[in-house]
Protein backbone atom coordinates (compact mmCIF):
# COMPACT_ATOMS: atom_id res chain seq x y z
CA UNK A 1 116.60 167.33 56.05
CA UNK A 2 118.28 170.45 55.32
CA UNK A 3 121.20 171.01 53.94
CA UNK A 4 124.44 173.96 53.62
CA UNK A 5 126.74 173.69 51.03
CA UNK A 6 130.07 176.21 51.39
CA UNK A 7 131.44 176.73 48.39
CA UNK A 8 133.23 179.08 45.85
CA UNK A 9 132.89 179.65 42.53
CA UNK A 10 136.76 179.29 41.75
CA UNK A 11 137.54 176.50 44.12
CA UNK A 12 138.81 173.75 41.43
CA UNK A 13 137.70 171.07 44.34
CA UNK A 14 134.15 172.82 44.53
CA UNK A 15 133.98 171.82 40.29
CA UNK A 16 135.46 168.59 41.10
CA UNK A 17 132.12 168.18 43.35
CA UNK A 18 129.58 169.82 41.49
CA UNK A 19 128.32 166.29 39.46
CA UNK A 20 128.07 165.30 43.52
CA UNK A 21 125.88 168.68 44.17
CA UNK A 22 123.83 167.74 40.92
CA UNK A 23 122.48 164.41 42.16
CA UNK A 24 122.06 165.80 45.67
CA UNK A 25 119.50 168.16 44.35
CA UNK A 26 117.60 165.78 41.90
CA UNK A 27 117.44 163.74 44.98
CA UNK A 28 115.98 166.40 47.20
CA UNK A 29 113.85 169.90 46.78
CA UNK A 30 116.23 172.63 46.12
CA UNK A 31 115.03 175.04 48.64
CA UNK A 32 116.26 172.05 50.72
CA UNK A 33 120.15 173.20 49.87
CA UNK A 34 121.20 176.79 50.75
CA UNK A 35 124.18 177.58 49.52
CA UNK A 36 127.12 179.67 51.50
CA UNK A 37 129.97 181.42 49.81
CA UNK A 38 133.04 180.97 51.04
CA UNK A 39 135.81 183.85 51.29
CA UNK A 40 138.21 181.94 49.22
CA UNK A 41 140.37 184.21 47.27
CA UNK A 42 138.14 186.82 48.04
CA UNK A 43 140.84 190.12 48.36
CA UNK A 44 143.71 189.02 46.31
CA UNK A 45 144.93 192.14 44.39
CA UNK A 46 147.86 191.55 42.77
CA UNK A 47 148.09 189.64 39.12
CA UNK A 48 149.00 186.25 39.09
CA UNK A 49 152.41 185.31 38.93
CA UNK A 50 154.15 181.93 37.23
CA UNK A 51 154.75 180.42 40.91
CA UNK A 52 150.67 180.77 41.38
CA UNK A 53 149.60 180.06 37.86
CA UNK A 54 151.77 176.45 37.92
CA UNK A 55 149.93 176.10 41.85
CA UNK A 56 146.32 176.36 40.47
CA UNK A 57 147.25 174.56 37.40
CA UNK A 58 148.85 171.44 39.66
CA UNK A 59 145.69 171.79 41.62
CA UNK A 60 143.42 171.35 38.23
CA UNK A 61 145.32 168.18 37.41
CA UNK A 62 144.45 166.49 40.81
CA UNK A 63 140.86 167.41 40.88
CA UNK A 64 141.02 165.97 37.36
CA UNK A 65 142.42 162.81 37.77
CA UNK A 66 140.16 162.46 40.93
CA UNK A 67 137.05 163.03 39.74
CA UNK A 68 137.17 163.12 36.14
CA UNK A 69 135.57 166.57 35.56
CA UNK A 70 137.18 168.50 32.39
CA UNK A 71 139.31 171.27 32.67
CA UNK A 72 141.13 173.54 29.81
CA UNK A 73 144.54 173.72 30.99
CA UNK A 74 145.97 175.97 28.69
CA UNK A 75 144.49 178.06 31.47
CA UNK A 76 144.65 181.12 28.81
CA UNK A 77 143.82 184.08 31.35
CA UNK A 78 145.24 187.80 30.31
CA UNK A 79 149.07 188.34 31.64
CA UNK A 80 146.65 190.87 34.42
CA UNK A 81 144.50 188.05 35.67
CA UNK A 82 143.55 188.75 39.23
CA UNK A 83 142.41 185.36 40.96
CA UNK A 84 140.11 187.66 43.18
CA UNK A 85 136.51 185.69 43.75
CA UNK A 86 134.69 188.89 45.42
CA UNK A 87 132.76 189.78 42.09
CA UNK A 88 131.69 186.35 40.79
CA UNK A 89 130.48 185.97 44.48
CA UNK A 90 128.24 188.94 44.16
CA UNK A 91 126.79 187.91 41.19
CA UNK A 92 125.89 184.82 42.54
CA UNK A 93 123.55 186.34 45.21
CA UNK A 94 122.63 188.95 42.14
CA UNK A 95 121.20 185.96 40.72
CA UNK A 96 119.65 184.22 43.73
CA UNK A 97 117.55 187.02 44.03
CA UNK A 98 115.69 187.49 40.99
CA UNK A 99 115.93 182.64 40.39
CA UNK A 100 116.49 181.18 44.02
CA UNK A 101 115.80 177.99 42.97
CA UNK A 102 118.50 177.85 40.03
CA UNK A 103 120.82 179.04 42.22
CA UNK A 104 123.25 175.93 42.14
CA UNK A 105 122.35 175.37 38.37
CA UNK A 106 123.56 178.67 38.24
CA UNK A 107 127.23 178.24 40.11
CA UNK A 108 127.56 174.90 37.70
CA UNK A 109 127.49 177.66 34.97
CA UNK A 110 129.70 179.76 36.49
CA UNK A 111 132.22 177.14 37.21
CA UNK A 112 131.93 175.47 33.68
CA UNK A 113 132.53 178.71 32.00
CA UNK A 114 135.61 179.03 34.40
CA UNK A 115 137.59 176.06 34.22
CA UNK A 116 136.64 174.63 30.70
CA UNK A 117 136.23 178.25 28.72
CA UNK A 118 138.82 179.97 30.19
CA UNK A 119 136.23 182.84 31.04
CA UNK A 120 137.45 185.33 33.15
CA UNK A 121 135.22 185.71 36.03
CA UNK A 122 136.12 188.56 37.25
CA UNK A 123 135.05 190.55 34.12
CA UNK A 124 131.27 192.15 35.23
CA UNK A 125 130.32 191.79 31.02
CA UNK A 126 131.16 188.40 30.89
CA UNK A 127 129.21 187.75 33.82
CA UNK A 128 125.87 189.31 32.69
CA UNK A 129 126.70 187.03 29.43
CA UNK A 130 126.53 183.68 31.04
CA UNK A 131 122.82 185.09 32.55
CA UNK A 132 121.38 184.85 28.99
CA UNK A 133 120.21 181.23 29.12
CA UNK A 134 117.80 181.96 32.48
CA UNK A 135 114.57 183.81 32.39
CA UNK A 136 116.57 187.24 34.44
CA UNK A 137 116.51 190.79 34.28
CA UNK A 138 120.33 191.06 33.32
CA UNK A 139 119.78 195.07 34.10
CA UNK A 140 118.27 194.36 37.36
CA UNK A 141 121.55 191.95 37.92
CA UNK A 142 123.86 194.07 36.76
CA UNK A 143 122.64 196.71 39.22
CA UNK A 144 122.29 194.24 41.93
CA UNK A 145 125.95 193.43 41.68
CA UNK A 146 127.07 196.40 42.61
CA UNK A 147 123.85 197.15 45.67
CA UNK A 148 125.04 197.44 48.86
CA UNK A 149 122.73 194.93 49.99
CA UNK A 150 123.96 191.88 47.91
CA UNK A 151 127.11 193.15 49.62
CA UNK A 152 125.67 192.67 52.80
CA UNK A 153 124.14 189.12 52.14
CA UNK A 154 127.59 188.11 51.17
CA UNK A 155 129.48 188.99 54.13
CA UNK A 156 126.64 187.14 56.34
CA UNK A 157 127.88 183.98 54.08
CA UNK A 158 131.78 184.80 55.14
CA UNK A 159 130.63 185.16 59.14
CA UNK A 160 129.16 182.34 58.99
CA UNK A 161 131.89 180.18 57.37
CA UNK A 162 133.85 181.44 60.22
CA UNK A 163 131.05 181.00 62.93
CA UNK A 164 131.29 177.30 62.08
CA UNK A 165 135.19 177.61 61.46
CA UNK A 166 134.89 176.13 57.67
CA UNK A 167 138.17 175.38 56.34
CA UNK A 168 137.84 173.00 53.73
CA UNK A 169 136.09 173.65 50.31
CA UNK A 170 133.45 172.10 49.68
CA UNK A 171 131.93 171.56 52.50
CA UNK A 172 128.24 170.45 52.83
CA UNK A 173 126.56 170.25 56.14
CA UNK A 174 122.99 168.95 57.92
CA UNK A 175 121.30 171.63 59.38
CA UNK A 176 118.48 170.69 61.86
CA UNK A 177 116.57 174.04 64.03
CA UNK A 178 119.78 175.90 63.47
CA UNK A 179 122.39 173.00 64.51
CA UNK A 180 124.71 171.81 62.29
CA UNK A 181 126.33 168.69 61.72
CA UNK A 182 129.05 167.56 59.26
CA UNK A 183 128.75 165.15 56.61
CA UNK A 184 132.06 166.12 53.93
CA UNK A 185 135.25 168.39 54.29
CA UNK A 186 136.28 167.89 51.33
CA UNK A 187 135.85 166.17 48.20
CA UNK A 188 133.33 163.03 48.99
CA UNK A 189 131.91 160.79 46.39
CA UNK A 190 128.14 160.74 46.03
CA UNK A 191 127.69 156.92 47.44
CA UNK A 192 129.86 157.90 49.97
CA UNK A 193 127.96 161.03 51.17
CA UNK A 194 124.63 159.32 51.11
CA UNK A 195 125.74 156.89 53.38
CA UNK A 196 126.62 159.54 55.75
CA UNK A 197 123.27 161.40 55.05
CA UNK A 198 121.70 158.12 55.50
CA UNK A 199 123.62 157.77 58.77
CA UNK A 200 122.79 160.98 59.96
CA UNK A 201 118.84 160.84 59.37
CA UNK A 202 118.65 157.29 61.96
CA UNK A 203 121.01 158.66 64.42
């Protein structure tokens, strides 16, 4: 079985599952999990204001209390934070193309570094930084960033979030000779989802 996991690397929901992601792929080959960005976030240009900063900071505290992943929610951003996800997205496929197979490993690192560290993400130095503890070319990424290619592969991850109409973050999906079926909108616990992966394979 195959599976597609839409995510982003700033949804707090998509941390809140990542423990679930990590036991998916011990459990399976990772070339068995492709990964699809999601455009959360992904042309917001203005800073953040108080009313957003106190939304995302509610949000924190229920993924928290849900799912017990940390969080540092002194959330200590610059006053010009712009919660804009377009540039950590693009690194991501930056990444996948020089280590495929850490890809997810890689998004856990991302998201970490985001909502525990307080690093901005949307800062292209800090980026290359959190490459340094994976065998990469960080000149090759940094270039690859910025290709119009990577740019390309990302917005074939955005038409097909709305191909399949994916509204909920995270998502994770069976695909099967390019049919898909659903098996969690949403956060779902990892006994949960295996029974539903489980259900899926004998149906």
């Amino acid at each position: 079985m195959k599976f597609v996991y839409f995510a982003s690397p700033m949804c707090s929901w998509c941390w809140g599952f990542s423990p679930v992601m990590q036991r998916l792929k011990a459990s399976f080959p990772a070339n068995n999990i492709r990964l699809v960005l999601t455009p959360f976030r992904i042309d917001t240009m203005q800073p953040m204001d108080d009313a957003l900063r106190n939304y995302v900071l509610g949000q924190w505290h229920n993924v928290h209390k849900a799912t017990g992943q940390p969080f540092d929610f002194s959330f200590a951003m610059p006053i010009d934070f712009i919660y804009n996800t377009r540039l950590v997205c693009l690194s991501i496929k930056a990444f996948s193309k020089q280590l495929p197979e850490q890809e997810l490993d890689f998004l856990h690192t991302l998201q970490h570094a985001f909502y525990t560290e307080n690093k901005d993400l949307a800062n292209e130095e800090i980026l290359i930084e959190l490459t340094s503890n994976y065998a990469i070319d960080q000149t090759l990424f940094a270039d690859d960033i910025n290709n119009n290619e990577i740019a390309d592969e990302l917005e074939s991850d955005f038409k097909l979030c709305q191909q399949l109409a994916i509204q909920s973050y995270p998502t994770l999906m069976a695909e099967n000779d390019s049919s898909y079926a659903m098996l969690a909108s949403g956060y779902t616990p990892y006994e949960e989802l295996v029974v539903r992966i489980e259900a899926s394979v004998t149906s």
